[in-house]
N, C-alpha and C. Protein backbone atom coordinates (compact mmCIF):
# COMPACT_ATOMS: atom_id res chain seq x y z
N UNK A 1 189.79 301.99 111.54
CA UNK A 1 189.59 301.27 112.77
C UNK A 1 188.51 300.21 112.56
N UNK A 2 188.59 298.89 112.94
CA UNK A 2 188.09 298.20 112.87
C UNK A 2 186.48 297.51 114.16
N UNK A 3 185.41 297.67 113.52
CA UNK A 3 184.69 297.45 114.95
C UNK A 3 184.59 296.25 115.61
N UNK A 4 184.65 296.21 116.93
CA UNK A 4 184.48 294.96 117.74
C UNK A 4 183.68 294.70 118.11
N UNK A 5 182.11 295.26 117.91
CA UNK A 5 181.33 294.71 119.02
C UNK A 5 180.40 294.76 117.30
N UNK A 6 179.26 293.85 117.89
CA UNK A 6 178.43 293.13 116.77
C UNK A 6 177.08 294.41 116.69
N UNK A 7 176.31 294.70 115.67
CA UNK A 7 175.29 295.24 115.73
C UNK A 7 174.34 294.35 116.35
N UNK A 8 173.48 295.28 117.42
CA UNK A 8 172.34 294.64 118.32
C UNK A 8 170.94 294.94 117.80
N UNK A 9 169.97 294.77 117.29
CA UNK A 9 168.56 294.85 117.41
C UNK A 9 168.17 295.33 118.70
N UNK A 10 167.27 296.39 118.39
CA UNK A 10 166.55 297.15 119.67
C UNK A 10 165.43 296.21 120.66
N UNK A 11 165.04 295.08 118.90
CA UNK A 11 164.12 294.25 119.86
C UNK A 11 165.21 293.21 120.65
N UNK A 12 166.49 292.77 120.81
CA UNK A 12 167.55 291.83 121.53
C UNK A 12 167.85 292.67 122.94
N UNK A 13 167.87 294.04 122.60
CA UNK A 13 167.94 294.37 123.84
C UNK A 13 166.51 294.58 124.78
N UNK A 14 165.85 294.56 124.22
CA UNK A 14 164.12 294.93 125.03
C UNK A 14 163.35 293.77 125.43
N UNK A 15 164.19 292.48 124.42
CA UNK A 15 163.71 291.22 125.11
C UNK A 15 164.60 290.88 126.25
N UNK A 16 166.12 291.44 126.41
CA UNK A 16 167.12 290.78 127.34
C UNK A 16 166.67 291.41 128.31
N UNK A 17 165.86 292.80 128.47
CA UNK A 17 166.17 293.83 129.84
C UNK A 17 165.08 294.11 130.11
N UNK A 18 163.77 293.96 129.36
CA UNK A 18 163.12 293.90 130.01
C UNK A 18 161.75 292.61 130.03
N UNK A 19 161.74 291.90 129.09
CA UNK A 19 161.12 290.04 129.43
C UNK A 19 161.87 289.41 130.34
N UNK A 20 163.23 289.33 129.62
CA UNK A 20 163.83 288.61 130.50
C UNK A 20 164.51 288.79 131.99
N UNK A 21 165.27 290.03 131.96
CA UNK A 21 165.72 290.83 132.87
C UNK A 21 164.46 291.44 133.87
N UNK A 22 163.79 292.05 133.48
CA UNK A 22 162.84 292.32 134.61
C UNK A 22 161.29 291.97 134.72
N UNK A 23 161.24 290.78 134.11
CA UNK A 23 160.01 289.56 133.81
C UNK A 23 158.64 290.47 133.72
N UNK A 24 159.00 291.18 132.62
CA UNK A 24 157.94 292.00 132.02
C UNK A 24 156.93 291.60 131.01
N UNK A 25 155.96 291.64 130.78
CA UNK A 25 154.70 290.69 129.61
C UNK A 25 155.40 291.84 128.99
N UNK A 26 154.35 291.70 127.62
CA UNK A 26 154.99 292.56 126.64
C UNK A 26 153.79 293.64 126.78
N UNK A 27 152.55 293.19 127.28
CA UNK A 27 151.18 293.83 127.13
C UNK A 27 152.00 295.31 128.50
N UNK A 28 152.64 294.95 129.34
CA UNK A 28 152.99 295.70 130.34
C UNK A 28 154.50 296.85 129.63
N UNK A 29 154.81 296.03 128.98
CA UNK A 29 156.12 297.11 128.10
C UNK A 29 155.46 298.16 127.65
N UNK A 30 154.20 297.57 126.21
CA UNK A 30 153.31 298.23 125.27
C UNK A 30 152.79 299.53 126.73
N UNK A 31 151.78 299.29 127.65
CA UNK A 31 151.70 300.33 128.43
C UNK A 31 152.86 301.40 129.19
N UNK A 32 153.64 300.70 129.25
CA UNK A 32 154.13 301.84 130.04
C UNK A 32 155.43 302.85 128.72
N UNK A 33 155.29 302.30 127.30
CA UNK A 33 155.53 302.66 126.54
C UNK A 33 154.80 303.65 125.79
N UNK A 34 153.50 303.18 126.37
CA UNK A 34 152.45 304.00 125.77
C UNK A 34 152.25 303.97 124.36
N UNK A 35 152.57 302.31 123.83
CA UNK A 35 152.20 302.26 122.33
C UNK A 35 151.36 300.92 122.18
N UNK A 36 151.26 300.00 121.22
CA UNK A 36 150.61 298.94 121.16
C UNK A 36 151.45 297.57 121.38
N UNK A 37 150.82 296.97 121.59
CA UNK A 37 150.82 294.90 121.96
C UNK A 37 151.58 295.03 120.46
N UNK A 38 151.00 295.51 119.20
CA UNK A 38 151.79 295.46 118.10
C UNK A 38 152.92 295.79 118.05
N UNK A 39 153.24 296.91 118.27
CA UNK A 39 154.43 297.45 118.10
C UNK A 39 155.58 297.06 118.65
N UNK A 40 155.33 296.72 119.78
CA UNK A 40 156.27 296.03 120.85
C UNK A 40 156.67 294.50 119.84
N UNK A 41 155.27 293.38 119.68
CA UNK A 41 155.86 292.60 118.75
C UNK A 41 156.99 292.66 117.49
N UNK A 42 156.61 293.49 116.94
CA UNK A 42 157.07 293.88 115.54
C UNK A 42 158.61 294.58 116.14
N UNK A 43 159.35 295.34 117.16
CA UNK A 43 160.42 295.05 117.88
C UNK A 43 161.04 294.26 118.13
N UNK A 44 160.04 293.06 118.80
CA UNK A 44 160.88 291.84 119.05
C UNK A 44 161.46 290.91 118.25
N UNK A 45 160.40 290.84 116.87
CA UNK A 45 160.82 290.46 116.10
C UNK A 45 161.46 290.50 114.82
N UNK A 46 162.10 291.96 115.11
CA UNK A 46 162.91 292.67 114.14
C UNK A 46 162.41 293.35 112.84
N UNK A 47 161.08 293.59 112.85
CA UNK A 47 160.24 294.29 111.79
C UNK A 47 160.85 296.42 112.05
């Protein structure tokens, strides 16, 4: 069987749903994630 849908990055979806989608800073993700301003970066940008 052949797949149809494309592999997504965790950081493509966390920038679509919640920066963009629910106009979240990232400093406000990192908290309520309960991890760092880093980590969240390094998500977004596919590290």
């Amino acid at each position: 069987m052949e797949r149809k849908m494309r592999n997504v990055h965790p950081g493509e979806i966390l920038k679509m749903e919640l920066i963009e989608g629910r106009r979240l800073s990232v400093n406000q993700i990192a908290e309520l994630l309960n991890t760092s301003i880093l980590d969240i970066f390094n998500v977004l940008n596919g590290y």
